[in-house]
PDB file of N, CA and C in Angstrom:
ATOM      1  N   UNK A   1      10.037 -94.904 -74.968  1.00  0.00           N
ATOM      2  CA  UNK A   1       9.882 -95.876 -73.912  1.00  0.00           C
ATOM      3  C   UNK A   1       8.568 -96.632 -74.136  1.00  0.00           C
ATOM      4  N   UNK A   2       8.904 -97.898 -73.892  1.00  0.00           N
ATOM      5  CA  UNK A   2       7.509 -98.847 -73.680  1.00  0.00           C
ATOM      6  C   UNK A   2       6.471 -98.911 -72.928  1.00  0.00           C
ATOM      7  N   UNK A   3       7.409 -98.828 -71.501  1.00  0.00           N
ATOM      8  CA  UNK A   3       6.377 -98.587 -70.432  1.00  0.00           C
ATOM      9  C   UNK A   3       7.795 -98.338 -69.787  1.00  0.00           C
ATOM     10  N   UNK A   4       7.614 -98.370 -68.365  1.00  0.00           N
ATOM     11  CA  UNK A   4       8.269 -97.258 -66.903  1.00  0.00           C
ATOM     12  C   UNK A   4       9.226 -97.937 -67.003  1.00  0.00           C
ATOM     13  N   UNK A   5       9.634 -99.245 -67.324  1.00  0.00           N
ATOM     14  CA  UNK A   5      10.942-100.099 -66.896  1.00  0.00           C
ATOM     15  C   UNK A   5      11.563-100.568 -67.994  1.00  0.00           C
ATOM     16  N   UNK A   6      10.656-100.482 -69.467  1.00  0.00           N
ATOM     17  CA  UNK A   6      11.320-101.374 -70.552  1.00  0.00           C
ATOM     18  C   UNK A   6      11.174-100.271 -71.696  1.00  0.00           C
ATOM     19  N   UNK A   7      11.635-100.320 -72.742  1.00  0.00           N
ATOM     20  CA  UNK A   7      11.967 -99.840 -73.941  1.00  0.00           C
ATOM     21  C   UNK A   7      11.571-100.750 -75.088  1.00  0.00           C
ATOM     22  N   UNK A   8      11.706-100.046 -76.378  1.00  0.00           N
ATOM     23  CA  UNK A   8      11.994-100.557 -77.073  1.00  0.00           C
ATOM     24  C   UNK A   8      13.275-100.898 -77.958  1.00  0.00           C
ATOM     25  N   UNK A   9      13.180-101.360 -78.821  1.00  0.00           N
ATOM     26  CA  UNK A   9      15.188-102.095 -79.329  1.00  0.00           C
ATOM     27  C   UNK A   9      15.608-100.301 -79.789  1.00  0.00           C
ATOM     28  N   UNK A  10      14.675 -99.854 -80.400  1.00  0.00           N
ATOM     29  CA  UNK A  10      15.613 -98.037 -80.719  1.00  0.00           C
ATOM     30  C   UNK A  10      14.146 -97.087 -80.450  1.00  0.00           C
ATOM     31  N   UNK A  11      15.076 -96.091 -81.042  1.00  0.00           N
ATOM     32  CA  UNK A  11      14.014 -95.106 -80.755  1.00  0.00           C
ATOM     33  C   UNK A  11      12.627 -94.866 -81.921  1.00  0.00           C
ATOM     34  N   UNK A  12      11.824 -94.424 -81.060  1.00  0.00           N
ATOM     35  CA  UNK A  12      10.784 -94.565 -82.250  1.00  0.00           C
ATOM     36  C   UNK A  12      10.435 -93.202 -83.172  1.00  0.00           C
ATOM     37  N   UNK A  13      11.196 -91.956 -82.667  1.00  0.00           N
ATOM     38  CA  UNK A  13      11.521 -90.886 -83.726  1.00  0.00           C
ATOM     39  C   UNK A  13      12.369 -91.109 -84.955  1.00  0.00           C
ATOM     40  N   UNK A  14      13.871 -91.116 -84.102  1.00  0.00           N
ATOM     41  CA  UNK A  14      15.006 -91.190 -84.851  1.00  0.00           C
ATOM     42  C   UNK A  14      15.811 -92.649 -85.377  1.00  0.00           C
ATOM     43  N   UNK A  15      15.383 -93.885 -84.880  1.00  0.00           N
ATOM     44  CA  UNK A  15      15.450 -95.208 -85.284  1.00  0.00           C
ATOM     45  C   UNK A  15      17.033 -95.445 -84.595  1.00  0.00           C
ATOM     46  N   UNK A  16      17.556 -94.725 -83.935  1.00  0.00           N
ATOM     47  CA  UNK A  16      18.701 -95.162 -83.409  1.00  0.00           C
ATOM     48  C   UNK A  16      18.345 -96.009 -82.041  1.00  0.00           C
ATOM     49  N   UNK A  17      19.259 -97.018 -81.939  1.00  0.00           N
ATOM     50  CA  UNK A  17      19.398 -98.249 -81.210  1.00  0.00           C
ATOM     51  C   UNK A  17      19.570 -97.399 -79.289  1.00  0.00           C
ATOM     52  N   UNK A  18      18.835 -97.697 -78.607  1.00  0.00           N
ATOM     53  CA  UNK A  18      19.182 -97.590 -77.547  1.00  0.00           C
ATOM     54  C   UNK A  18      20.098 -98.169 -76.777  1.00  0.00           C
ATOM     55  N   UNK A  19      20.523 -99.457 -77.207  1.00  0.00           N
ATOM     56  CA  UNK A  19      21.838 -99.940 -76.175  1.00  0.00           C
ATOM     57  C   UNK A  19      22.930 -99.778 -77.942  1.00  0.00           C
ATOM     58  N   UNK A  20      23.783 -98.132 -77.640  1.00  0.00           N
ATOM     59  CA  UNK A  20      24.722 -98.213 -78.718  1.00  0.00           C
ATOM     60  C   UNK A  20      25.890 -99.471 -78.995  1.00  0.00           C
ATOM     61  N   UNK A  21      26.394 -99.259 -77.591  1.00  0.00           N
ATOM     62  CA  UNK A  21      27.291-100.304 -77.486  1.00  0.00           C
ATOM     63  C   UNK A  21      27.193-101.333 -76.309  1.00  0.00           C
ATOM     64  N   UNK A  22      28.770-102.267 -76.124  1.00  0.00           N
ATOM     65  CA  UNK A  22      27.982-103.653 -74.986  1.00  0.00           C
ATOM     66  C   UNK A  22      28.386-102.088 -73.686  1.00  0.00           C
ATOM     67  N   UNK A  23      28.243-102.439 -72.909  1.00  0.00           N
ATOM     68  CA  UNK A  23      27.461-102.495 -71.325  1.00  0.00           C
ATOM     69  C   UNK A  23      27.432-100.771 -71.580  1.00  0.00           C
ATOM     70  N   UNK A  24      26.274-100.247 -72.022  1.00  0.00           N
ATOM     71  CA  UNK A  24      25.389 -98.481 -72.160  1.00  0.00           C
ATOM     72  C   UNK A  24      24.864 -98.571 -71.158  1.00  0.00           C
ATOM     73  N   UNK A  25      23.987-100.078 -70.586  1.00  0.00           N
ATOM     74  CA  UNK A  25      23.036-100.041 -69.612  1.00  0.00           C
ATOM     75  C   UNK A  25      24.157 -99.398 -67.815  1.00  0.00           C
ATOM     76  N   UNK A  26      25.279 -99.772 -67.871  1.00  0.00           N
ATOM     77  CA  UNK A  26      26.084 -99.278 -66.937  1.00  0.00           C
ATOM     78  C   UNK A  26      26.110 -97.551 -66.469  1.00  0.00           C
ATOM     79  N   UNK A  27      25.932 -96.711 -67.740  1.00  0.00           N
ATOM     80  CA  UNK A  27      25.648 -95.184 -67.743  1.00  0.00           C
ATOM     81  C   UNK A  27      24.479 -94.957 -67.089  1.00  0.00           C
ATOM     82  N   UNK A  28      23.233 -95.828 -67.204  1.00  0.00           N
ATOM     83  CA  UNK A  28      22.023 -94.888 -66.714  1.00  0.00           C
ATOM     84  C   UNK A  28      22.007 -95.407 -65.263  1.00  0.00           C
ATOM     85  N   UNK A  29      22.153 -96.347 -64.794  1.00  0.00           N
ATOM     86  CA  UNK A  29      22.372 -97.421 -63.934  1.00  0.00           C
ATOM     87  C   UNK A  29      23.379 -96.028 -62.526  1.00  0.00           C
ATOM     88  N   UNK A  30      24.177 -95.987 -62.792  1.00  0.00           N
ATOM     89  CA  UNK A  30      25.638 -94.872 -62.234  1.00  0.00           C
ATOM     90  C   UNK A  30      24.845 -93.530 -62.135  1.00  0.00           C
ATOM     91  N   UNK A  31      24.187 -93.401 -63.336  1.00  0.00           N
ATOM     92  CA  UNK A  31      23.253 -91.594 -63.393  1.00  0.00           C
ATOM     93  C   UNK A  31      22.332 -91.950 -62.111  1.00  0.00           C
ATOM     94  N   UNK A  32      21.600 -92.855 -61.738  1.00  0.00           N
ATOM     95  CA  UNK A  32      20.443 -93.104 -61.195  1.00  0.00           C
ATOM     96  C   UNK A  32      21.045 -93.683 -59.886  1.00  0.00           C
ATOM     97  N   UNK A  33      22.246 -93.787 -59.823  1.00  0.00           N
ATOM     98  CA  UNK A  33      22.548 -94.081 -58.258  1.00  0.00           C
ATOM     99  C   UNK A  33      23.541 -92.779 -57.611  1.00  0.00           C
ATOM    100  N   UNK A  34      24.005 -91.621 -58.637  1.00  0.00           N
ATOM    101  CA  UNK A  34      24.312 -90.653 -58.201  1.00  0.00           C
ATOM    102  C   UNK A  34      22.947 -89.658 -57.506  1.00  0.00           C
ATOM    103  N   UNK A  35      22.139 -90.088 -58.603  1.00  0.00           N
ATOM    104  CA  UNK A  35      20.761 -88.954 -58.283  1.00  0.00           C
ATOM    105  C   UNK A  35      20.182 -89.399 -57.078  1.00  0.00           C
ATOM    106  N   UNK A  36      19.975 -90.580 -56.431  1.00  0.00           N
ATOM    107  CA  UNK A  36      19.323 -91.455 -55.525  1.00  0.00           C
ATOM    108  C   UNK A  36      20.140 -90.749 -53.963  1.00  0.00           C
ATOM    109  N   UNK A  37      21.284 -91.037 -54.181  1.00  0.00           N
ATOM    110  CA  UNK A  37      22.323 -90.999 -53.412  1.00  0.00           C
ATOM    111  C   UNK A  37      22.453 -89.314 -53.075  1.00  0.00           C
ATOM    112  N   UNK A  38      22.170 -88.592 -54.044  1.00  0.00           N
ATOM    113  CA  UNK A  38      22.406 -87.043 -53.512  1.00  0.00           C
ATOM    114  C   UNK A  38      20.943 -86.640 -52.703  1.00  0.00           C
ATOM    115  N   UNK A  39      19.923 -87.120 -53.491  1.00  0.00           N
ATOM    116  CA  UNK A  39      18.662 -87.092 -52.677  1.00  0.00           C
ATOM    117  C   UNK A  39      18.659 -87.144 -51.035  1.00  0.00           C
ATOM    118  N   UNK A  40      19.012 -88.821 -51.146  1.00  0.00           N
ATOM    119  CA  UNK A  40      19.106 -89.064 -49.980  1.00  0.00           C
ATOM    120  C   UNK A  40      19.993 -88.452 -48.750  1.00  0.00           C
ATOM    121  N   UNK A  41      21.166 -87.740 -49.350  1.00  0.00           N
ATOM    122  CA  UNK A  41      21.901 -87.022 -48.100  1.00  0.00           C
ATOM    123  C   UNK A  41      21.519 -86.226 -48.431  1.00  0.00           C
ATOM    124  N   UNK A  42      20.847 -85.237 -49.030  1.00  0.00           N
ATOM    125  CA  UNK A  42      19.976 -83.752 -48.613  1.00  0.00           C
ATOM    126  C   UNK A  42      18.987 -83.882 -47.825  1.00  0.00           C
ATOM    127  N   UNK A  43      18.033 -85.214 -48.271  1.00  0.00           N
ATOM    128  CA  UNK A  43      16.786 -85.899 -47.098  1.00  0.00           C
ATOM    129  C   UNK A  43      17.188 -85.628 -45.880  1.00  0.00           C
ATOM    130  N   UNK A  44      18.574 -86.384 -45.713  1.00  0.00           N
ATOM    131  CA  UNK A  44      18.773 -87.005 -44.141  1.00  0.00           C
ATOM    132  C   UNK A  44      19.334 -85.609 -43.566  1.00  0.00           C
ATOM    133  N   UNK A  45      20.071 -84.364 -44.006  1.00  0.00           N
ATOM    134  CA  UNK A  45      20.462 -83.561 -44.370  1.00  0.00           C
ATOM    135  C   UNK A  45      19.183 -82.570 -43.338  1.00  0.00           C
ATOM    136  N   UNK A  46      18.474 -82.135 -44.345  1.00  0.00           N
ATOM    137  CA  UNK A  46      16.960 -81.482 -43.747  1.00  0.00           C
ATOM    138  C   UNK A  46      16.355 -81.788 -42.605  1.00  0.00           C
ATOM    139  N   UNK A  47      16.221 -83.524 -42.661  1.00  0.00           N
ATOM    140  CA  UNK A  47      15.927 -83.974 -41.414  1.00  0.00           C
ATOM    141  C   UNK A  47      16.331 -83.867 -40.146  1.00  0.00           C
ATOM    142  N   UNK A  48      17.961 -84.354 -40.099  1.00  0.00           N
ATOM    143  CA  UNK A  48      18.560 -83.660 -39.250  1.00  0.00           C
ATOM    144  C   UNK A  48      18.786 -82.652 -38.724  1.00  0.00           C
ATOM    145  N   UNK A  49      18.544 -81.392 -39.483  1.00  0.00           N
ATOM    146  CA  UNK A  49      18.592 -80.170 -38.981  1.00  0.00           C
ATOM    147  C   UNK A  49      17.495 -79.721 -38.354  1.00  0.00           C
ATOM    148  N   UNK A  50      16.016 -80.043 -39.001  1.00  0.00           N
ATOM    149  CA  UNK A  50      14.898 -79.894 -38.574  1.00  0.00           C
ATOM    150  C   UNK A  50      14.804 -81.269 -37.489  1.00  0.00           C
ATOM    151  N   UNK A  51      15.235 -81.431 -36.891  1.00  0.00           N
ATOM    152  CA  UNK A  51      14.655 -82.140 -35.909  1.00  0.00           C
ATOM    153  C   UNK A  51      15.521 -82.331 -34.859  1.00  0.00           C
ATOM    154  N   UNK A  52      16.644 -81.356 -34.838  1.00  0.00           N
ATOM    155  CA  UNK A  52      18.013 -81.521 -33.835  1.00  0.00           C
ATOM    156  C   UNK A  52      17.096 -81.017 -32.877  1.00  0.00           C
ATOM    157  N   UNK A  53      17.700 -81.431 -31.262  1.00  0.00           N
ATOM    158  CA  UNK A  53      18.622 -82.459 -31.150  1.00  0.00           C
ATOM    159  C   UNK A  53      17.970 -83.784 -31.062  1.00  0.00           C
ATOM    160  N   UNK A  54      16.980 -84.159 -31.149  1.00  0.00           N
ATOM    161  CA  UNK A  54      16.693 -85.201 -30.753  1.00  0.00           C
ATOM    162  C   UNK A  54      16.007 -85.618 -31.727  1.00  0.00           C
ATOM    163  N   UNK A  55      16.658 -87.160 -32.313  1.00  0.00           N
ATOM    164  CA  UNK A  55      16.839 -87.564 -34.117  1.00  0.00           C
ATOM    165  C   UNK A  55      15.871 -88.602 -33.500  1.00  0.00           C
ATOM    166  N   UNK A  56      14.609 -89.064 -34.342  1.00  0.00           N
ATOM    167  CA  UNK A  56      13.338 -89.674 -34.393  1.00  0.00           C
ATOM    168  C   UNK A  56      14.490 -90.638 -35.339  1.00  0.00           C
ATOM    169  N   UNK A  57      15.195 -91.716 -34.795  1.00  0.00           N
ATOM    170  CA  UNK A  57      16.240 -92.304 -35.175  1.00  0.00           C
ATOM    171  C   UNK A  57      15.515 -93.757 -36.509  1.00  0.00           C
ATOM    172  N   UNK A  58      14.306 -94.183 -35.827  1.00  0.00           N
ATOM    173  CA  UNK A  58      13.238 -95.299 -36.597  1.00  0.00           C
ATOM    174  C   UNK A  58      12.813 -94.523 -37.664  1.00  0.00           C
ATOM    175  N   UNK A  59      12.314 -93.161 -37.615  1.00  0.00           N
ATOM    176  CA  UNK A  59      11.615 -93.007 -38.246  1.00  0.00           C
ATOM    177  C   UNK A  59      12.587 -92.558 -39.574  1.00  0.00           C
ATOM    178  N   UNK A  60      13.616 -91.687 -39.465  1.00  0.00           N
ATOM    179  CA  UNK A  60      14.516 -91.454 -40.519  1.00  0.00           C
ATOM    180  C   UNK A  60      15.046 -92.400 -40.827  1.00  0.00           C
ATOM    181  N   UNK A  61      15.072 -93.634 -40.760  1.00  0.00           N
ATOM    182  CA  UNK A  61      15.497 -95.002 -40.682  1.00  0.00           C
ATOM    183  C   UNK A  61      14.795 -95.400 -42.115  1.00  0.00           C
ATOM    184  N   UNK A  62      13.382 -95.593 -41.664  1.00  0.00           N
ATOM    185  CA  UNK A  62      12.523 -96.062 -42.523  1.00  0.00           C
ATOM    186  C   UNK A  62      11.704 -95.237 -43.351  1.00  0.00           C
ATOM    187  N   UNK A  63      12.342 -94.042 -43.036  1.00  0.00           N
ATOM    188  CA  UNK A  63      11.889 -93.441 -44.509  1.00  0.00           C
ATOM    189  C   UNK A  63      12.946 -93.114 -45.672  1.00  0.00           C
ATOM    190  N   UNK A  64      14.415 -93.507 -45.365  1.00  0.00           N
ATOM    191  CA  UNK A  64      15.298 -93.033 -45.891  1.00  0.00           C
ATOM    192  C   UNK A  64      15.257 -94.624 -47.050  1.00  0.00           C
ATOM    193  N   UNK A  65      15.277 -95.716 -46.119  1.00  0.00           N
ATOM    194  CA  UNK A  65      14.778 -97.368 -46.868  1.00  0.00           C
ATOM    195  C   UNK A  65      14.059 -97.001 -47.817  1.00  0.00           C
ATOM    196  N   UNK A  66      12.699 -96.398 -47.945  1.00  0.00           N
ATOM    197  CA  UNK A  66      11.797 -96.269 -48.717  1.00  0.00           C
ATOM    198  C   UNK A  66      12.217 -95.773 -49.631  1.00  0.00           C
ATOM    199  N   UNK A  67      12.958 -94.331 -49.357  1.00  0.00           N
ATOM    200  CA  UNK A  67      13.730 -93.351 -50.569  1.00  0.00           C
ATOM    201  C   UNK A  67      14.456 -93.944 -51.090  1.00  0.00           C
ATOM    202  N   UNK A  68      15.663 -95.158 -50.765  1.00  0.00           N
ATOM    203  CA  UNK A  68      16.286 -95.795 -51.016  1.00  0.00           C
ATOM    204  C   UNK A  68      15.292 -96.898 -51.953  1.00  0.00           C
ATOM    205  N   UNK A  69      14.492 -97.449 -52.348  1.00  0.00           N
ATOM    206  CA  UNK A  69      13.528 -98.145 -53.241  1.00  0.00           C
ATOM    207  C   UNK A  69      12.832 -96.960 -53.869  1.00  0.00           C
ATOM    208  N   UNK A  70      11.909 -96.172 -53.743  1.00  0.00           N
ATOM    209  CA  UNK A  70      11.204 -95.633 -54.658  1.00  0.00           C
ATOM    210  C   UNK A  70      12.099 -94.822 -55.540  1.00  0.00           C
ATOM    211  N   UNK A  71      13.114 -94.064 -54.969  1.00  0.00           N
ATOM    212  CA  UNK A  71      13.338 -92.833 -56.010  1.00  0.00           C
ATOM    213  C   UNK A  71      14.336 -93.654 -57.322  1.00  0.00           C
ATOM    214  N   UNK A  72      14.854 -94.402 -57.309  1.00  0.00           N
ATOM    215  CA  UNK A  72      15.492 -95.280 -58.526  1.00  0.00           C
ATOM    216  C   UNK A  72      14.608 -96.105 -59.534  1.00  0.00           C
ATOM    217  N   UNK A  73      13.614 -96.306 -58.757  1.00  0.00           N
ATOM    218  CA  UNK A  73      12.328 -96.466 -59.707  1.00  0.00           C
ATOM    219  C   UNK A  73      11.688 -95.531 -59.835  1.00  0.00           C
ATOM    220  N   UNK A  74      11.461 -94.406 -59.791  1.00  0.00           N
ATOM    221  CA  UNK A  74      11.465 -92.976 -60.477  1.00  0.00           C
ATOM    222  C   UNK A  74      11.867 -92.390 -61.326  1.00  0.00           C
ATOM    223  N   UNK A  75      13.526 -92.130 -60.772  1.00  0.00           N
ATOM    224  CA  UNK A  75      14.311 -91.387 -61.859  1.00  0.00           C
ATOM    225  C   UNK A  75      14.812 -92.205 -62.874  1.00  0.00           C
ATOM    226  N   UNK A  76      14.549 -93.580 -62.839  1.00  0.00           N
ATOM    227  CA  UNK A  76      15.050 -94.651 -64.254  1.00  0.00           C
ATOM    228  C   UNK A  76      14.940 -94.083 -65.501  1.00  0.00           C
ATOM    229  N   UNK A  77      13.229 -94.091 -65.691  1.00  0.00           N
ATOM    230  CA  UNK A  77      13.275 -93.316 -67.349  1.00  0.00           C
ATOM    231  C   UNK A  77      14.076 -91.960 -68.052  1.00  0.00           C
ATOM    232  N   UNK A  78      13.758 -91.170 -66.710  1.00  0.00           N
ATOM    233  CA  UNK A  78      14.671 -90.251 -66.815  1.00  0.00           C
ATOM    234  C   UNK A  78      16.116 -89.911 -67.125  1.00  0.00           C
ATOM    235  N   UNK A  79      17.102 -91.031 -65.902  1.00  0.00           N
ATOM    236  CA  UNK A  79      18.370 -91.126 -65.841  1.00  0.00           C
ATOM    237  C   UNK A  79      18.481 -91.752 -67.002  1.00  0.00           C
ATOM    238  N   UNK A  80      17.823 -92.837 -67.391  1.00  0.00           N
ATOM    239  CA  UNK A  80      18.079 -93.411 -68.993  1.00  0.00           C
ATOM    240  C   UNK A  80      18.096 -92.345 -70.805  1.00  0.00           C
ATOM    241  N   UNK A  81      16.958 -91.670 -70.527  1.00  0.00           N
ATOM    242  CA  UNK A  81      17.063 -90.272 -71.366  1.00  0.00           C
ATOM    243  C   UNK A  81      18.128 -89.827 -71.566  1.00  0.00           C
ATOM    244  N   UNK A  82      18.325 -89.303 -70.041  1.00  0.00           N
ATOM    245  CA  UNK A  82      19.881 -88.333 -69.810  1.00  0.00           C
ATOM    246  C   UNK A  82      21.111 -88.614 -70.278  1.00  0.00           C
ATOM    247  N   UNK A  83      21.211 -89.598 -70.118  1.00  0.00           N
ATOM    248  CA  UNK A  83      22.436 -90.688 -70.223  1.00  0.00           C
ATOM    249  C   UNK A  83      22.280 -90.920 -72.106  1.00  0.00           C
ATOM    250  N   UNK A  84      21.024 -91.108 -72.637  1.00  0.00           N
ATOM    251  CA  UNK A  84      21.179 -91.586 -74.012  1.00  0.00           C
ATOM    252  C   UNK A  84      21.704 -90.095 -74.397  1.00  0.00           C
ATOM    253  N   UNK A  85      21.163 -89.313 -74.206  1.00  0.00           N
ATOM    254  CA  UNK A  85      21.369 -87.854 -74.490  1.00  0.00           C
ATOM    255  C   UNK A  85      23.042 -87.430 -74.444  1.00  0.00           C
ATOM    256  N   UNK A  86      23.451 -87.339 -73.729  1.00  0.00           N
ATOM    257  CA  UNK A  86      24.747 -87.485 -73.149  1.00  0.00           C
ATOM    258  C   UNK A  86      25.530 -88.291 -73.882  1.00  0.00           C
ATOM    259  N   UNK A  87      25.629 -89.508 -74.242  1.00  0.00           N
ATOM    260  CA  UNK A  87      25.922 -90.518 -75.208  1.00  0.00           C
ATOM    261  C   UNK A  87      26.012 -90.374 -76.769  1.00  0.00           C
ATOM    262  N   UNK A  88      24.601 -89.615 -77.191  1.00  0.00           N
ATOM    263  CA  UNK A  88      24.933 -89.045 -78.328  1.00  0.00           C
ATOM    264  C   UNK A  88      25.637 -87.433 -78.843  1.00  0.00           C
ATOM    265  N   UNK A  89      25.712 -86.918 -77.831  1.00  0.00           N
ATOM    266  CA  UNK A  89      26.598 -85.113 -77.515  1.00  0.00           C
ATOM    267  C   UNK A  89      27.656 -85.782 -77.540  1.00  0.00           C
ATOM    268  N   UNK A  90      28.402 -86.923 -76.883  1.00  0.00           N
ATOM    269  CA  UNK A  90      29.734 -87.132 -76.703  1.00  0.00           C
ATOM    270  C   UNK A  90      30.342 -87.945 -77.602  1.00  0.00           C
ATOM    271  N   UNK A  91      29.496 -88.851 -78.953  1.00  0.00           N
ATOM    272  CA  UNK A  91      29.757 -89.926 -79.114  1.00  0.00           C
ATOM    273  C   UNK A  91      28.160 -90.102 -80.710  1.00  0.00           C
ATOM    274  N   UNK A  92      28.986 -88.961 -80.924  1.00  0.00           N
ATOM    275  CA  UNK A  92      27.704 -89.101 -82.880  1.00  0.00           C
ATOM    276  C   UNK A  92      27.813 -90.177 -83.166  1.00  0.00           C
ATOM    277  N   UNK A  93      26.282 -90.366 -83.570  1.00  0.00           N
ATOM    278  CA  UNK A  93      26.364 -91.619 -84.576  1.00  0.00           C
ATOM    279  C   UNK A  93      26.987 -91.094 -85.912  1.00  0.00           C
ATOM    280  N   UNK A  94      27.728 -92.479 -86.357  1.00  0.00           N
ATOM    281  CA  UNK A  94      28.647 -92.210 -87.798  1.00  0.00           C
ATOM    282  C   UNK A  94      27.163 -92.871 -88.935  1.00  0.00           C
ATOM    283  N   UNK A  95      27.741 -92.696 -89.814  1.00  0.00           N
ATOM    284  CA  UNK A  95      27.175 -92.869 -90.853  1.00  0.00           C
ATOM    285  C   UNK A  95      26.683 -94.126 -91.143  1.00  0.00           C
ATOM    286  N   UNK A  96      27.042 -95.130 -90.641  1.00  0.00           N
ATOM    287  CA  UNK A  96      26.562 -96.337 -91.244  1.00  0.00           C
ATOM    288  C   UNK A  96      25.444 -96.552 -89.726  1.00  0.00           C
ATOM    289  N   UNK A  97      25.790 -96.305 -89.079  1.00  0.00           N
ATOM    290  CA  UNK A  97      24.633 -96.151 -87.748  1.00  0.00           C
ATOM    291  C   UNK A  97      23.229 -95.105 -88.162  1.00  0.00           C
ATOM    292  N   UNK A  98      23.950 -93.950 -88.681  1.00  0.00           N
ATOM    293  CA  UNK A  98      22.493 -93.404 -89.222  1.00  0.00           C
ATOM    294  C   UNK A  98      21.714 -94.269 -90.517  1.00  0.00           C
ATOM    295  N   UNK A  99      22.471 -94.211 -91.209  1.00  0.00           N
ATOM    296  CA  UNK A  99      21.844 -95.163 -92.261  1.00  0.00           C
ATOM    297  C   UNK A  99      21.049 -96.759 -91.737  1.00  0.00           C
ATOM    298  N   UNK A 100      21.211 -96.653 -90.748  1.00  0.00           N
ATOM    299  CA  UNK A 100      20.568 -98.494 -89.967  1.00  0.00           C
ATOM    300  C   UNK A 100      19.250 -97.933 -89.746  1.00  0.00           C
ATOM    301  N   UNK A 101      19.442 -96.153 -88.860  1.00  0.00           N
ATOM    302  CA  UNK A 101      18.226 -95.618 -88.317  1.00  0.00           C
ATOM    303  C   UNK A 101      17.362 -96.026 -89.324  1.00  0.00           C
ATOM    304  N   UNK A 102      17.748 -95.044 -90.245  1.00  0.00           N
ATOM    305  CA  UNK A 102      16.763 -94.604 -91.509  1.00  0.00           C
ATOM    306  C   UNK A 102      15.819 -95.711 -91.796  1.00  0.00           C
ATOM    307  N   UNK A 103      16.706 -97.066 -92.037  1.00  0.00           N
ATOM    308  CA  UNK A 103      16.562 -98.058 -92.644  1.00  0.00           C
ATOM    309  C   UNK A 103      15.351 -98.410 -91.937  1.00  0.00           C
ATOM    310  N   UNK A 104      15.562 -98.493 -90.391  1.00  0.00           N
ATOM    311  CA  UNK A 104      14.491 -98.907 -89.365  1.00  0.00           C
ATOM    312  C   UNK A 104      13.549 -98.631 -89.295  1.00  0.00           C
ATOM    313  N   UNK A 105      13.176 -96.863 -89.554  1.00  0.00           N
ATOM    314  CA  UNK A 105      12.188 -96.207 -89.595  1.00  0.00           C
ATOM    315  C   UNK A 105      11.564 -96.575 -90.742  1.00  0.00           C
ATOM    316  N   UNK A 106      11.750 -96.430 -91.894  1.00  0.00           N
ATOM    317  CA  UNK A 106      11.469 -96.818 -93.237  1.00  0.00           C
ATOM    318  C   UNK A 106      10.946 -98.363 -92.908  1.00  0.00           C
ATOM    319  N   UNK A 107      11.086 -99.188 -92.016  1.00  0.00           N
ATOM    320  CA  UNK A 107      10.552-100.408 -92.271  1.00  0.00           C
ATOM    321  C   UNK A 107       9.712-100.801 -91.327  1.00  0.00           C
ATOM    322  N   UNK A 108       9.831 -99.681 -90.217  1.00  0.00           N
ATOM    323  CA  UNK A 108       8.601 -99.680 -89.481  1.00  0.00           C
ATOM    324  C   UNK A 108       7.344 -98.946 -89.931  1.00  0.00           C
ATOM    325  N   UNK A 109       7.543 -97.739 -90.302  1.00  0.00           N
ATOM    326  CA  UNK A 109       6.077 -97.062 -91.390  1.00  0.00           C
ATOM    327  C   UNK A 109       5.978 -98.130 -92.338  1.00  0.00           C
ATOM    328  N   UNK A 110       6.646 -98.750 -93.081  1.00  0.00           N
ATOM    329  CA  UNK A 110       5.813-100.006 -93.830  1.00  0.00           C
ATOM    330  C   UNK A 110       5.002-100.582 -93.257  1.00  0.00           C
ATOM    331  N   UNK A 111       5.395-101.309 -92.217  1.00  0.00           N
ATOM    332  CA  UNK A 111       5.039-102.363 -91.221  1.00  0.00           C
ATOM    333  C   UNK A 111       3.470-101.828 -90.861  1.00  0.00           C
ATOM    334  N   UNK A 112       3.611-100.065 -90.481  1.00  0.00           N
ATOM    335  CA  UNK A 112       2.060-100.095 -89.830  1.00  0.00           C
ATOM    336  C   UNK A 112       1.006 -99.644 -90.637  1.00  0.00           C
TER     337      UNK A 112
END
């Protein structure tokens, strides 16, 4: 990773391409709104129980909003990992894909 939100075109160990095929970005995207989404009904979950009967209705309101923005900008790098990970267990690179790696790596140690 580049920084928290961007990448680079592959990886900088193994030289394989991070977006394998067209729409990959759809996998981490789905990982990171399952993870968001389970969060959040265990949140509201806890809350509710700890605070029956009488639900501080604003306040679980606006903290659930917040959870709803921060934790997907959280678990991004992560859910993106997972998902590349997952991608390559289900779905080896063939041979002419490793051979691109190689190629990449080999022309980036030139490069520096």
């Amino acid at each position: 990773m580049r920084r928290w939100l961007g990448h680079h075109e592959r990886c900088r160990s193994c030289g394989i391409r991070w977006h394998r095929e067209h729409g990959f970005e759809l996998g981490p995207i789905a990982l990171n709104v399952v993870i968001t989404f389970f969060t959040l009904a265990v949140g509201m979950v806890i809350a509710f129980v700890a605070t029956s009967p009488d639900f501080p209705v604003a306040t679980l309101t606006a903290s659930m909003v917040a959870g709803a923005i921060v934790i997907p900008l959280i678990a991004y790098p992560f859910t993106y990992m997972l998902w590349q990970a997952f991608d390559l267990l289900s779905h080896p690179p063939a041979e002419p894909e490793i051979a691109e790696a190689r190629e990449s790596l080999q022309k980036s140690c030139s490069d520096a």
